[in-house]
C-alpha atoms as a PDB file:
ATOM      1  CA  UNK A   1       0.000   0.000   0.000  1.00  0.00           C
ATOM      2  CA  UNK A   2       1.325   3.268  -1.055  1.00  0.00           C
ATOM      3  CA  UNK A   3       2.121   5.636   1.648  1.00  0.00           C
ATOM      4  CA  UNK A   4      -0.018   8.859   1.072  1.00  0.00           C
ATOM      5  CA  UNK A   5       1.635  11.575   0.815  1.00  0.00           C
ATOM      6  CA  UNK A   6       0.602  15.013   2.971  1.00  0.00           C
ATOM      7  CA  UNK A   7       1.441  18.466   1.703  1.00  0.00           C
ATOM      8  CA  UNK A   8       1.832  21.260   3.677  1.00  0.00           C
ATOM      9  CA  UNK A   9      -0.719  23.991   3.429  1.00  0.00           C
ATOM     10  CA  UNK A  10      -0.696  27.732   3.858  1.00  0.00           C
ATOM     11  CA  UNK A  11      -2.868  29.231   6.544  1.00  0.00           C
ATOM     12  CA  UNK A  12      -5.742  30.499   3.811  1.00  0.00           C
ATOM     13  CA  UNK A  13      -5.979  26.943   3.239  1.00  0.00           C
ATOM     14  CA  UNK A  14      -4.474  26.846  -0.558  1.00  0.00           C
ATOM     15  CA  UNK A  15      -1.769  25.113  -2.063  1.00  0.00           C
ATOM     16  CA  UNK A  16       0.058  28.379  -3.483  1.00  0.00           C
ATOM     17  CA  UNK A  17       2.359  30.627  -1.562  1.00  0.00           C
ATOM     18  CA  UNK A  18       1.895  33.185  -3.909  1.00  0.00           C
ATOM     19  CA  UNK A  19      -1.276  35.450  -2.467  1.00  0.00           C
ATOM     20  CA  UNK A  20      -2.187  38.165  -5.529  1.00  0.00           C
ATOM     21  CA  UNK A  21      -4.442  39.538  -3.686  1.00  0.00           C
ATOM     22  CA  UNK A  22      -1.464  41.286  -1.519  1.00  0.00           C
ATOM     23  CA  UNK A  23       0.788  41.708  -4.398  1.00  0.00           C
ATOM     24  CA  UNK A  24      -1.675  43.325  -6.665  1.00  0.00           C
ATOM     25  CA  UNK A  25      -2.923  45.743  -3.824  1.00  0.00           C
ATOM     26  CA  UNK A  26       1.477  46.625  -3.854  1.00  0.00           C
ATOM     27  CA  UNK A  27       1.768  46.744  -6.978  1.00  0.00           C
ATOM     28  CA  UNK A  28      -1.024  49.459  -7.513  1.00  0.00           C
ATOM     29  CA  UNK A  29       0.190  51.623  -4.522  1.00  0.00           C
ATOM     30  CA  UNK A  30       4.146  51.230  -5.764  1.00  0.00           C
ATOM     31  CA  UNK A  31       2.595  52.247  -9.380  1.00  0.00           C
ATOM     32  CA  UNK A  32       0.226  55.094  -8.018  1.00  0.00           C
ATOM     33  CA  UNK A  33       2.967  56.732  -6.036  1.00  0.00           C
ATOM     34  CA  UNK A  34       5.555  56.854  -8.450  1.00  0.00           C
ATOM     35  CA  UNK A  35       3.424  58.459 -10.849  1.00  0.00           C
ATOM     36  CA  UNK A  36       2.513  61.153  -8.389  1.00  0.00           C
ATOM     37  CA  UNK A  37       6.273  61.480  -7.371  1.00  0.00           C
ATOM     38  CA  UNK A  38       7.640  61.476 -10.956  1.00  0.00           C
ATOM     39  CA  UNK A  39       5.100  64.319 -11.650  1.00  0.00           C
ATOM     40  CA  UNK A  40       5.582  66.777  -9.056  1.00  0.00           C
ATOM     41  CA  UNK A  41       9.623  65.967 -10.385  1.00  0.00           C
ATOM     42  CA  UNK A  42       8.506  67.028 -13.949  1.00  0.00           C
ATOM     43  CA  UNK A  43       7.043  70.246 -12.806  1.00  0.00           C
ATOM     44  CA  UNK A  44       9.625  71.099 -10.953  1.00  0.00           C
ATOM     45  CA  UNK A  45      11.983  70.455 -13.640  1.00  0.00           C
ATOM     46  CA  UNK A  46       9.914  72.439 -16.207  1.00  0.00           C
ATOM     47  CA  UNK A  47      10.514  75.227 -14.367  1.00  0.00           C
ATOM     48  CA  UNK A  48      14.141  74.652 -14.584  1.00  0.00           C
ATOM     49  CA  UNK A  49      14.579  73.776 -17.922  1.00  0.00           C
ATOM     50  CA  UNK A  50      13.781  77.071 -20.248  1.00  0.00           C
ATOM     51  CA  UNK A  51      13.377  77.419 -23.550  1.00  0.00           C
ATOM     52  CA  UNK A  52      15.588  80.676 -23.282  1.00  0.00           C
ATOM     53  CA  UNK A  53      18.226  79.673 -20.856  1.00  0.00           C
ATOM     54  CA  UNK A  54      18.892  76.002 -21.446  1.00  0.00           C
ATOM     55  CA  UNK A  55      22.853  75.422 -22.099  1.00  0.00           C
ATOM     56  CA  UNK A  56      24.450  72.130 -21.842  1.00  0.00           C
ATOM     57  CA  UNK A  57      25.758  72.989 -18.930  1.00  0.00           C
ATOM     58  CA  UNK A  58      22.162  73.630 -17.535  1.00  0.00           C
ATOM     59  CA  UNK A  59      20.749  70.282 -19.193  1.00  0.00           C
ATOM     60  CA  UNK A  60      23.495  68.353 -17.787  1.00  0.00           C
ATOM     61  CA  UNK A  61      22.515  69.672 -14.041  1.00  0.00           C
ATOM     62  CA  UNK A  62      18.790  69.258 -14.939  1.00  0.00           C
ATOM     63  CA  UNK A  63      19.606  65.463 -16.398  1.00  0.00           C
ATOM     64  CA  UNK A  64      21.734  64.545 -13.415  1.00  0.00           C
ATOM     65  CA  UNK A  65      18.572  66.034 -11.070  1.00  0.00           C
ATOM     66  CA  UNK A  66      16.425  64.198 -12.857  1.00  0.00           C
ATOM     67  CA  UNK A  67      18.161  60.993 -12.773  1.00  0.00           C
ATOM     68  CA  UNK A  68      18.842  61.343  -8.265  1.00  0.00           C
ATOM     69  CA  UNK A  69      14.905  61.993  -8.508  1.00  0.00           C
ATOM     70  CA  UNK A  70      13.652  59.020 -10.055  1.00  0.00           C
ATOM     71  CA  UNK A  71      16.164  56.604  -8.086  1.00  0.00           C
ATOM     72  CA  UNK A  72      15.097  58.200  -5.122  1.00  0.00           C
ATOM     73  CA  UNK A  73      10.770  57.623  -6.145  1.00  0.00           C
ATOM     74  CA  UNK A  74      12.005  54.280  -7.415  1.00  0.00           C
ATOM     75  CA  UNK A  75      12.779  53.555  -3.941  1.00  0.00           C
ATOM     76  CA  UNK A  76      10.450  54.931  -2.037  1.00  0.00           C
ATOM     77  CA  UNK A  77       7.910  53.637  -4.398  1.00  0.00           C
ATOM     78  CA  UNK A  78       9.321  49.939  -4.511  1.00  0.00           C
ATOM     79  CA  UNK A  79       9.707  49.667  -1.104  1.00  0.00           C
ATOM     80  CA  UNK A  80       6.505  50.524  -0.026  1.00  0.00           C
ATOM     81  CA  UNK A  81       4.629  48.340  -2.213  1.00  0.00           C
ATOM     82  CA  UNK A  82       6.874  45.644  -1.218  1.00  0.00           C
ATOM     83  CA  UNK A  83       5.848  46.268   2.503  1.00  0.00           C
ATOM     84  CA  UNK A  84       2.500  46.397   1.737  1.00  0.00           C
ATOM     85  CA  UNK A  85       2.390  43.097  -0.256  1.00  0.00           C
ATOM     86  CA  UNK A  86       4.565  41.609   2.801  1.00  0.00           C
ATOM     87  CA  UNK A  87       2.069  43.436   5.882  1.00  0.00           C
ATOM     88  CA  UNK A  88      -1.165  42.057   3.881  1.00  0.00           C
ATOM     89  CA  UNK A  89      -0.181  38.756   3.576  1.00  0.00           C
ATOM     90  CA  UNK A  90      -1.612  35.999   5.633  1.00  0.00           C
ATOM     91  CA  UNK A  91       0.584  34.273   8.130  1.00  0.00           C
ATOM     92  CA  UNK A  92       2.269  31.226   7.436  1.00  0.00           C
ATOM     93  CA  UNK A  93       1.642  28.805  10.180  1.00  0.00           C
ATOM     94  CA  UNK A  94       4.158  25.555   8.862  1.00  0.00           C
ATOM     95  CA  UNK A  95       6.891  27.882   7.837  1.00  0.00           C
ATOM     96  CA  UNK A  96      10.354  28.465   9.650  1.00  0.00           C
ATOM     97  CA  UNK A  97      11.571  32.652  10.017  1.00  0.00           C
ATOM     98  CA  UNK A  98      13.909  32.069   7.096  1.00  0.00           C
ATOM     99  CA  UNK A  99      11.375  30.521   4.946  1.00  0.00           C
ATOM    100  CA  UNK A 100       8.653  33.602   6.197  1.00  0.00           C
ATOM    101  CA  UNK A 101      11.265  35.929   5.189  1.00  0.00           C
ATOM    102  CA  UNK A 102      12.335  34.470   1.653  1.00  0.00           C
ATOM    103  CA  UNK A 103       8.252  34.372   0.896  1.00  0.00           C
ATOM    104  CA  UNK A 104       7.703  38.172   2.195  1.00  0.00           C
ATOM    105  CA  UNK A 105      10.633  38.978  -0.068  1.00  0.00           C
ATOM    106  CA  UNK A 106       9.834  37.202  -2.733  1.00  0.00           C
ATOM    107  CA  UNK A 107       5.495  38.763  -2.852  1.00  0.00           C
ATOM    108  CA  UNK A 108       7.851  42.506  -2.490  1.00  0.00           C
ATOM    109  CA  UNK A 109       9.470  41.007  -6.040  1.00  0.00           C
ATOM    110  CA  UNK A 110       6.557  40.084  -7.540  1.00  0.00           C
ATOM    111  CA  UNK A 111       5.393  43.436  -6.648  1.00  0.00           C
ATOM    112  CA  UNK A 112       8.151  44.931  -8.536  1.00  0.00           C
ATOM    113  CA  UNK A 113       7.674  42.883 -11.628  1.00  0.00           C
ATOM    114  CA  UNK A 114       4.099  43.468 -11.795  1.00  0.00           C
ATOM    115  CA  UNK A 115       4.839  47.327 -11.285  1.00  0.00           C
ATOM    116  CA  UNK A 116       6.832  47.566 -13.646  1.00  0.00           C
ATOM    117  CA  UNK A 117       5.107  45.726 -16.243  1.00  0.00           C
ATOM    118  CA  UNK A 118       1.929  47.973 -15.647  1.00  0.00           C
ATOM    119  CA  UNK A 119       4.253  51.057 -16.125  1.00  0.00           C
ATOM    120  CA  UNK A 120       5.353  50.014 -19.503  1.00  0.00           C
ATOM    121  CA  UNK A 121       1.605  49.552 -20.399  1.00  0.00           C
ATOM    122  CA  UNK A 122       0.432  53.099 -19.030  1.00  0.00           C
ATOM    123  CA  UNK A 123       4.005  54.805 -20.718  1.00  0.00           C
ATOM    124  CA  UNK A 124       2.889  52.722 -23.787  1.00  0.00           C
ATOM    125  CA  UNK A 125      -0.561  53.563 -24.084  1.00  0.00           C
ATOM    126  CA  UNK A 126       0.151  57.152 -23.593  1.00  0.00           C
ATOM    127  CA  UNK A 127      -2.086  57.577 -20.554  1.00  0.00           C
ATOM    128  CA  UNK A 128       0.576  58.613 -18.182  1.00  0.00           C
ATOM    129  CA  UNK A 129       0.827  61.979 -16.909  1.00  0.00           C
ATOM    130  CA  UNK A 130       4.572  61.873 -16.458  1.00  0.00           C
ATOM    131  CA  UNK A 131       5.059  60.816 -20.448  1.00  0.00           C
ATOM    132  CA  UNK A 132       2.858  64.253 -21.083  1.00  0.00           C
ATOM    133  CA  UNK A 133       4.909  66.084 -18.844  1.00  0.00           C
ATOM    134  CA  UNK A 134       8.174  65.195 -20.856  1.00  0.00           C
ATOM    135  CA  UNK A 135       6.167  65.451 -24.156  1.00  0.00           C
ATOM    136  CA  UNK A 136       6.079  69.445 -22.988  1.00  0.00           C
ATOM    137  CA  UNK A 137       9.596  69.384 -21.750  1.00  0.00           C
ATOM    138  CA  UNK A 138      10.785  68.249 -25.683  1.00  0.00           C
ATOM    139  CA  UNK A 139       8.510  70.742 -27.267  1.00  0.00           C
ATOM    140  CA  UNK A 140       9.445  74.188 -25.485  1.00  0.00           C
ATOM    141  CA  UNK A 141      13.001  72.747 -25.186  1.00  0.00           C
ATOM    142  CA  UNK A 142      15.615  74.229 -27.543  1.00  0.00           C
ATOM    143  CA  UNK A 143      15.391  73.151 -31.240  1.00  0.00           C
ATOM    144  CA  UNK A 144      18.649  71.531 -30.461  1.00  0.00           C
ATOM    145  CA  UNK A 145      16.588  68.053 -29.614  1.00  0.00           C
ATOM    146  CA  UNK A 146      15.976  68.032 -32.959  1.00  0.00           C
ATOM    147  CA  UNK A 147      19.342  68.014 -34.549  1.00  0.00           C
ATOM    148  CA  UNK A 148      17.518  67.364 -38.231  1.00  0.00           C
ATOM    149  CA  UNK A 149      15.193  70.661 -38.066  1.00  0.00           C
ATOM    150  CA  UNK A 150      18.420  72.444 -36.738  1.00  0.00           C
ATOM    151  CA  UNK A 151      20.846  71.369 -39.595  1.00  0.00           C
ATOM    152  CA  UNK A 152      17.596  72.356 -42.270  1.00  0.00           C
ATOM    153  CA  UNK A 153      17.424  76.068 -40.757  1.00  0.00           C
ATOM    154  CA  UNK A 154      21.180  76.324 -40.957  1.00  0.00           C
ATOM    155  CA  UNK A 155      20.976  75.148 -44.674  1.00  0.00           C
ATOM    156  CA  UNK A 156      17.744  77.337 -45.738  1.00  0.00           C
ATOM    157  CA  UNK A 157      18.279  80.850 -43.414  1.00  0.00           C
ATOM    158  CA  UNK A 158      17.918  83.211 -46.066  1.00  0.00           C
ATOM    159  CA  UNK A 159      19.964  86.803 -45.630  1.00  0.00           C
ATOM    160  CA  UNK A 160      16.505  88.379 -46.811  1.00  0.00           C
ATOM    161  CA  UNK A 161      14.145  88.516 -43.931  1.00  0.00           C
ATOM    162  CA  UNK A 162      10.549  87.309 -44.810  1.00  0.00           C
ATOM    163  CA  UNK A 163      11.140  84.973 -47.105  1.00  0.00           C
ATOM    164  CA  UNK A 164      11.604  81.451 -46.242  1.00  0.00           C
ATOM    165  CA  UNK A 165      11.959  78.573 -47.957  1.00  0.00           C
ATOM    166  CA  UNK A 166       8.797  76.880 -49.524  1.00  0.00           C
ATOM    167  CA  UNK A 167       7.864  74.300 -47.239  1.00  0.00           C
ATOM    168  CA  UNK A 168       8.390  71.702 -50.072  1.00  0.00           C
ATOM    169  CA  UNK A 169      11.918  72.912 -50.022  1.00  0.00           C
ATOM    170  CA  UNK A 170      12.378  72.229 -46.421  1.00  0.00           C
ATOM    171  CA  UNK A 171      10.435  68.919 -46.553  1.00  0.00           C
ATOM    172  CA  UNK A 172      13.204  67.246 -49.222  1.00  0.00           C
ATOM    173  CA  UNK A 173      16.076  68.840 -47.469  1.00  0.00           C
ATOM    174  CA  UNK A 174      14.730  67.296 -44.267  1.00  0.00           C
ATOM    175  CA  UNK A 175      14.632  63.897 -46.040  1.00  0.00           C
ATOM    176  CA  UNK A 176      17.877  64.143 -47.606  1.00  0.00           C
ATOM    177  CA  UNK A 177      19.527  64.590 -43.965  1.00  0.00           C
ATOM    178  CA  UNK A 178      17.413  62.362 -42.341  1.00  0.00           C
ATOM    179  CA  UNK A 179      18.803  59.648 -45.024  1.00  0.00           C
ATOM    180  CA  UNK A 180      21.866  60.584 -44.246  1.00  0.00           C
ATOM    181  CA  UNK A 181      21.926  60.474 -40.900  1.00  0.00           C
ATOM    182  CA  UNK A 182      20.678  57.017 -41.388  1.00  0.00           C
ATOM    183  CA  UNK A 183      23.381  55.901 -43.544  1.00  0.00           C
ATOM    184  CA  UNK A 184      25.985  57.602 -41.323  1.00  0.00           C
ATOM    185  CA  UNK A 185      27.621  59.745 -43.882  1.00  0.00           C
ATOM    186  CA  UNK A 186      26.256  61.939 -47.153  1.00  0.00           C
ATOM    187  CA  UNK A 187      26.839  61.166 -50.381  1.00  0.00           C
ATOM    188  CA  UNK A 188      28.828  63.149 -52.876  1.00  0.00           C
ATOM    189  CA  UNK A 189      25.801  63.682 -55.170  1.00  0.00           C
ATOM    190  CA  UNK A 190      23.253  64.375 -51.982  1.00  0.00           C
ATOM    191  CA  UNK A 191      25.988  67.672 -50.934  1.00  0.00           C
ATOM    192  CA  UNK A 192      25.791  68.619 -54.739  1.00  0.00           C
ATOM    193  CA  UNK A 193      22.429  68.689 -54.509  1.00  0.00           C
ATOM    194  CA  UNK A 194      21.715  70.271 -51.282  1.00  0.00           C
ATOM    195  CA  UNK A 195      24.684  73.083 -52.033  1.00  0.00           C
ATOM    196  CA  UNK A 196      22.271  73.694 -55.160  1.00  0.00           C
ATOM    197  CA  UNK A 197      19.146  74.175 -53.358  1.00  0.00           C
ATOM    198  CA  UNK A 198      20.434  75.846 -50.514  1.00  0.00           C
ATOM    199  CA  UNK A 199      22.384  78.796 -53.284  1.00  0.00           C
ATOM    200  CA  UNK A 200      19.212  78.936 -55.292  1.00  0.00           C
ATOM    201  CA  UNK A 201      16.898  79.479 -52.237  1.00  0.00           C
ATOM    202  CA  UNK A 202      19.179  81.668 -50.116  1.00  0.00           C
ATOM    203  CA  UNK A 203      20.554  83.867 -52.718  1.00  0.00           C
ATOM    204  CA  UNK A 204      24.152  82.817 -51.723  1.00  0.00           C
ATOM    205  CA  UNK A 205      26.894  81.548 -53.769  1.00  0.00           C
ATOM    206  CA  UNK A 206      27.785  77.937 -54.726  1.00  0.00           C
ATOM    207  CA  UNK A 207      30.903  77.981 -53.069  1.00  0.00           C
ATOM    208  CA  UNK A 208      29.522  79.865 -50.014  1.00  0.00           C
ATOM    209  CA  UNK A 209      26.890  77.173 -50.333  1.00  0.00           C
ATOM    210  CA  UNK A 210      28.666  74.343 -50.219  1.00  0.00           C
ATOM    211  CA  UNK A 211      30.506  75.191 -47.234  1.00  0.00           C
ATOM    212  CA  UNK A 212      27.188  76.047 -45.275  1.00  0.00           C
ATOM    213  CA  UNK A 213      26.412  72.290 -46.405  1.00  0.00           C
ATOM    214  CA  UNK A 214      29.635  71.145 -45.022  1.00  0.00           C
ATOM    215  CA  UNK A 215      29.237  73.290 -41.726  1.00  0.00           C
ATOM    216  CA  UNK A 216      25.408  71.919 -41.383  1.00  0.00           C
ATOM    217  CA  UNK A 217      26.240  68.768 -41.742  1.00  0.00           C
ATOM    218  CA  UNK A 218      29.222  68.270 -39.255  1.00  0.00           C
ATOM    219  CA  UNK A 219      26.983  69.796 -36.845  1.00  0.00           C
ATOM    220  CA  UNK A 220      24.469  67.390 -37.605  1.00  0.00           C
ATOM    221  CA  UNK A 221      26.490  64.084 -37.477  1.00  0.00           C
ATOM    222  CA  UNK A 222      27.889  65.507 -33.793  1.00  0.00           C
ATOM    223  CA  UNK A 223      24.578  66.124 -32.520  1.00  0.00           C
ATOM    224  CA  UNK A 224      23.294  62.876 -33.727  1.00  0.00           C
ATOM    225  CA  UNK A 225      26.311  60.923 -31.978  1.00  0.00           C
ATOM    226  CA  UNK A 226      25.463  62.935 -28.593  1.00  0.00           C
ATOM    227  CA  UNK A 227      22.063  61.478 -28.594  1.00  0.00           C
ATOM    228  CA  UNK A 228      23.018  57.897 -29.524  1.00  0.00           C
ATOM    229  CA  UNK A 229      25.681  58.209 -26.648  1.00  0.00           C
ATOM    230  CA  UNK A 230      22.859  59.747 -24.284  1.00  0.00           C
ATOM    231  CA  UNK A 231      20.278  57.002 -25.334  1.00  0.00           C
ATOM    232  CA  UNK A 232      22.760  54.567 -24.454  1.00  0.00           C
ATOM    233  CA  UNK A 233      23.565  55.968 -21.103  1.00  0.00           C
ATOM    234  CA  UNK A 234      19.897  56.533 -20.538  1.00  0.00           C
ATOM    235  CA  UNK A 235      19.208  53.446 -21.091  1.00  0.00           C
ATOM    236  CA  UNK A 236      21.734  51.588 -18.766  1.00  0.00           C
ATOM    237  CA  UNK A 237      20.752  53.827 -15.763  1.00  0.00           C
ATOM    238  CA  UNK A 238      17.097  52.840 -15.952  1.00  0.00           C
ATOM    239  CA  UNK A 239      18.274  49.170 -16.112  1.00  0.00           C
ATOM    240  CA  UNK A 240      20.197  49.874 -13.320  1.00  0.00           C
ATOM    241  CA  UNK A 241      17.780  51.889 -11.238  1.00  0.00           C
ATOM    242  CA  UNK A 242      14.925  49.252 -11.950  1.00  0.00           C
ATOM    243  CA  UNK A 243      17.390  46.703 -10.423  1.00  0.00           C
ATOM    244  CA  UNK A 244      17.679  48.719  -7.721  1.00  0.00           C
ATOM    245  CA  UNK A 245      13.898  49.206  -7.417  1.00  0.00           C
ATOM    246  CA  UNK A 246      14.099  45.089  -7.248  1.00  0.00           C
ATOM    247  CA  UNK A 247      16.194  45.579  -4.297  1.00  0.00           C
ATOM    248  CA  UNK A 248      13.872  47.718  -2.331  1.00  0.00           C
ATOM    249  CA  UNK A 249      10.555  45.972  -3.266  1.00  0.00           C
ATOM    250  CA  UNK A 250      12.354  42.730  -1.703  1.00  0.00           C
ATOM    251  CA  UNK A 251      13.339  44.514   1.151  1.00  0.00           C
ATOM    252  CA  UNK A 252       9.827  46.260   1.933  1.00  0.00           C
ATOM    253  CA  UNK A 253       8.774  43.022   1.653  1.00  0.00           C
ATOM    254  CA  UNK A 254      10.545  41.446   4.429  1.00  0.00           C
ATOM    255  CA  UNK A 255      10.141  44.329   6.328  1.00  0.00           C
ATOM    256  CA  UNK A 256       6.346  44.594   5.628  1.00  0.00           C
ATOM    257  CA  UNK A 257       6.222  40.713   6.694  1.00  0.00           C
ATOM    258  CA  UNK A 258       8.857  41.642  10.239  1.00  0.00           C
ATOM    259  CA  UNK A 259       6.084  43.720  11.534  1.00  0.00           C
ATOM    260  CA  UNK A 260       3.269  41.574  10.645  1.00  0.00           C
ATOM    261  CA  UNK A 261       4.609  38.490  12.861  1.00  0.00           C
ATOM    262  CA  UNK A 262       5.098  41.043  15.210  1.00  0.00           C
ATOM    263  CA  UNK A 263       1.946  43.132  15.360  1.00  0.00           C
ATOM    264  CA  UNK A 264       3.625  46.147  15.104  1.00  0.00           C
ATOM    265  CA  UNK A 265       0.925  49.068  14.721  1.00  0.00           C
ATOM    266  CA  UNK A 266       2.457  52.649  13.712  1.00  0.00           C
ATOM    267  CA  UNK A 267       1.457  54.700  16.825  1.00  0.00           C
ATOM    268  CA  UNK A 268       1.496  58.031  14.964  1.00  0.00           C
ATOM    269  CA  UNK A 269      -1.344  56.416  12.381  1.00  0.00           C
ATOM    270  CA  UNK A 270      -3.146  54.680  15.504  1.00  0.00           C
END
């Protein structure tokens, strides 16, 4: 006669140790105040950043700011939905401390997981209010975040005031560059072209024009190389802040789970 087998059971009577009821609840508050953080951070950083006085040197300090602000919501945010999945969480009543704490650390990572999977779907669905906050950062910013439009107004400012170029001028230029930027380089016939169109719509001379092509286009490829080496950096300190966020989730939640065992009731909230 086999020997049947008895498994250990949670206290809500269930076989899983994951309870979603707890990590859903932290993963809505961690989401919810992060969004509230991150936007009182973009208003305070539109205020910083103007259209008239932004320098490098000023973007660099605002981009730095902005960087020590969202580490800092990541981990208040993180953490406290961590504790929150941990405090909520039933009690375990066959489980040793270590394995209580591995479980409350583990619902604070599942926290962070979920969180951050139902950030990417608010950024993505454009319903987040800090993703319309930086959409008006980028558009009263300088026209140096747009290092195509730039390189076209070099190429088509006219010495004659009131007469721009025809906007289907500006439209091929625009694709020309934007080609080019793709490719990496522009081609002998493309600066022919462009020195052409540039003499015949600014009144300058062929020569003159051809080095205003040159100039435009040097700027261009720099400004283009800055944001590939900022997208890059950008990139790698979100990673790493999300990792960090991990870290704190996982820590709220063994925290969150500490007090629960214990009772612990915040007297300044009782």
């Amino acid at each position: 006669m086999p020997t049947e087998v008895i498994m250990p059971i949670n206290a809500t009577g269930t076989t899983s140790y994951v309870e979603w009821g707890a990590v859903i609840a932290g993963a809505i508050a961690a989401v919810a105040v992060s969004l509230v953080l991150l936007t009182f951070g973009t208003a305070i950083g539109l205020t910083a950043l103007s259209p008239w006085t932004a320098t490098s040197t000023s973007l660099k300090a605002v981009g730095l700011g902005a960087a020590v602000w969202f580490l800092l919501v990541t981990l208040w945010s993180f953490a406290m939905g961590g504790y929150l999945a941990g405090r909520l969480r039933h009690k375990w009543s066959e489980a040793t401390i270590s394995e209580m704490q591995f479980r409350d650390g583990a619902h604070g990572l599942i926290v962070w997981a979920l969180a951050v999977l139902l950030a990417a779907f608010l950024a993505a669905s454009g319903v987040s209010a800090v993703g319309g906050g930086l959409l008006v950062a980028a558009k009263d910013a300088p026209s140096a975040f747009d290092p195509t439009g730039v390189a076209t107004d070099a190429l088509l400012r006219n010495s004659k005031p009131g007469q721009p170029a025809a906007p289907e001028v500006r439209n091929e230029v625009s694709r020309i560059l934007i080609r080019s930027g793709k490719r990496g380089e522009v081609g002998q016939d493309d600066r022919t072209y462009l020195a052409s169109v540039v003499a015949a719509n600014t009144g300058i001379s062929q020569q003159d024009a051809e080095k205003r092509v040159d100039e435009a286009i040097a700027n261009m490829k720099d400004a283009l190389d800055r944001a590939r080496k900022l997208g890059v950096l950008f990139g790698f300190l979100t990673g790493a802040i999300l990792l960090v966020g991990a870290a704190a989730a996982w820590w709220g939640g063994k925290a969150g789970g500490k007090h629960r065992e214990e009772g612990m009731v915040w007297s300044g909230l009782s």
